[in-house]
Protein backbone atom coordinates (compact mmCIF):
# COMPACT_ATOMS: atom_id res chain seq x y z
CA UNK A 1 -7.15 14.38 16.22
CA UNK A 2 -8.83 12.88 13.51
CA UNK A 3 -7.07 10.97 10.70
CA UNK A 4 -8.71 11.12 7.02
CA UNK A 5 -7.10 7.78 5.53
CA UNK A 6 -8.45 9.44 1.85
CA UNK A 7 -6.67 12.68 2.52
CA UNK A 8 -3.27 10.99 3.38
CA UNK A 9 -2.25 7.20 2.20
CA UNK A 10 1.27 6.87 3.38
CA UNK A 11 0.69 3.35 4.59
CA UNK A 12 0.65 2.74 1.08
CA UNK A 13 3.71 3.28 0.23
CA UNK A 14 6.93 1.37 1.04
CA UNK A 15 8.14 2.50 4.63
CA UNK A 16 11.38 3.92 4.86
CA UNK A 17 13.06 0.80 6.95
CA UNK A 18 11.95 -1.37 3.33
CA UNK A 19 13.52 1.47 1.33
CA UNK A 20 16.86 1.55 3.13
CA UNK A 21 17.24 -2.31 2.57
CA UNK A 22 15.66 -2.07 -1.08
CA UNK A 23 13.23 -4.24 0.16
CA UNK A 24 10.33 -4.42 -2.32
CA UNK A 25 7.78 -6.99 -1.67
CA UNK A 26 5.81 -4.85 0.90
CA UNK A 27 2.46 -5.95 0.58
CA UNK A 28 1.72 -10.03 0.08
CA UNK A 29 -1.02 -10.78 -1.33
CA UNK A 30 -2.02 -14.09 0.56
CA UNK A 31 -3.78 -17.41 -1.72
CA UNK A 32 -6.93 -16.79 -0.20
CA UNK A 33 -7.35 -13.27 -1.04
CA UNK A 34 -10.15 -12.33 -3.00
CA UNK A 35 -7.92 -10.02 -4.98
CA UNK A 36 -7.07 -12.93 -7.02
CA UNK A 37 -9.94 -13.91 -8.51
CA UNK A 38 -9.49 -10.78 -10.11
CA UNK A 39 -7.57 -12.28 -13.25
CA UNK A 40 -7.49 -8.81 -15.38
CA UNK A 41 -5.95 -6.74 -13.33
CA UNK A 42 -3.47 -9.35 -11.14
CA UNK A 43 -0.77 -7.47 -13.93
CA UNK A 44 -1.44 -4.23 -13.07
CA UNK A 45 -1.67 -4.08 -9.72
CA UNK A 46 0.99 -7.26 -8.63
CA UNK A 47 3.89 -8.98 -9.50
CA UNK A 48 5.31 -12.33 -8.25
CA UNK A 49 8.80 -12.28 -6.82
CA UNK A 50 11.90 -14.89 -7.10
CA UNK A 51 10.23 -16.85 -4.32
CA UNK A 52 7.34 -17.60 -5.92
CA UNK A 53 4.88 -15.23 -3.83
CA UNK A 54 2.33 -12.36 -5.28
CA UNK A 55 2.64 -8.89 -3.75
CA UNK A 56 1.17 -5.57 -4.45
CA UNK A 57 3.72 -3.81 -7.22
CA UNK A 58 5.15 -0.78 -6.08
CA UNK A 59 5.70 2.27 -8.66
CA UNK A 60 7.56 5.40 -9.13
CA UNK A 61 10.34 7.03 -6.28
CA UNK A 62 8.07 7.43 -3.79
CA UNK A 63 7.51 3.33 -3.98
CA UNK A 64 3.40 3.94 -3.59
CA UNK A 65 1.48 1.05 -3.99
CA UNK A 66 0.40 0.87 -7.32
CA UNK A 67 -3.59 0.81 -6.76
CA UNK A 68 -3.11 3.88 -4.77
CA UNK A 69 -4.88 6.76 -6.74
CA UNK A 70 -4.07 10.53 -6.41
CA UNK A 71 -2.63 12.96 -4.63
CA UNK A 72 -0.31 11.62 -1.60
CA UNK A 73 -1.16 13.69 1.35
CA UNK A 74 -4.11 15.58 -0.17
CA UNK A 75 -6.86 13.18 -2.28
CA UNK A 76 -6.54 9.18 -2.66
CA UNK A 77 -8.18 6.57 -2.74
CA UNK A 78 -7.64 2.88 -3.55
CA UNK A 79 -8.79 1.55 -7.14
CA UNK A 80 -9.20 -2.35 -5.40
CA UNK A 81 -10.24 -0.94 -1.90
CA UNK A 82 -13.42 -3.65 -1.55
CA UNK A 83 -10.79 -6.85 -2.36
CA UNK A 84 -7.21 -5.15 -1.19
CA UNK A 85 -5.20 -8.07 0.84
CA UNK A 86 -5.12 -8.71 4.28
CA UNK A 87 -2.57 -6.36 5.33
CA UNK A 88 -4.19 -3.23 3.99
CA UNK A 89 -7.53 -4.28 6.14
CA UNK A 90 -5.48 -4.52 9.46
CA UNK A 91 -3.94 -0.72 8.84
CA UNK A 92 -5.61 1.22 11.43
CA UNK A 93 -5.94 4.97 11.02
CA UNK A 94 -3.91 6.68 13.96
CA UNK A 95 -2.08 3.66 15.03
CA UNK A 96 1.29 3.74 15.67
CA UNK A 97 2.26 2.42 12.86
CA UNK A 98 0.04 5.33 10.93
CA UNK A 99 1.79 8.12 12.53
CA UNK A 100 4.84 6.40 11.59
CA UNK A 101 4.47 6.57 7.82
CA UNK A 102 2.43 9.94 7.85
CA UNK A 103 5.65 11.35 9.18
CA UNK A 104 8.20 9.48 6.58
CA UNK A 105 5.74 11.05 3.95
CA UNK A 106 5.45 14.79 5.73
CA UNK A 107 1.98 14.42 6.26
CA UNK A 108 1.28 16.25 8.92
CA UNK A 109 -2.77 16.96 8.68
């Protein structure tokens, strides 16, 4: 099977073990990251928590990541894809971990 990461992004979103805890801070984004020399959009796309570290801000019920674009399961894409953090470049498409969110999310294609 072959996995279309632009016709799915559930990694994106907060996995259900976060959810259950109301764990929010899914996605650090680490000091070296070149994300951050993006100053305009650091706002937008981040938020620093109580402990003092920056990680990706998650939005709405589903808790997507809030550079995620589109349609979950059908047509995304990421809006900082060429400087996301080092977490989103390790996500490997039909990993484990892959199939795990897919399924949370009903993705099934």
């Amino acid at each position: 099977m072959t996995f279309d990461c632009q016709r799915c992004g559930a990694c994106c979103c907060n996995p259900a073990e976060n959810r259950a805890e109301a764990y929010r801070d899914y996605i650090l984004v680490e000091a070296e990251s070149r994300l951050l020399r993006r100053q305009r959009i650091l706002g937008r796309y981040t938020f620093v928590n109580a402990g003092g570290e920056r990680h990706m801000k998650l939005v709405g019920p589903s808790q997507r990541c809030a550079a995620l674009e589109g349609a979950l399961g059908r047509d995304v894409r990421c809006a900082i894809y060429a400087d996301r953090p080092a977490a989103c470049r390790r996500v490997e498409a039909g990993s484990a971990r892959c199939l795990q969110y897919r399924a949370e999310r009903g993705i099934t294609s």
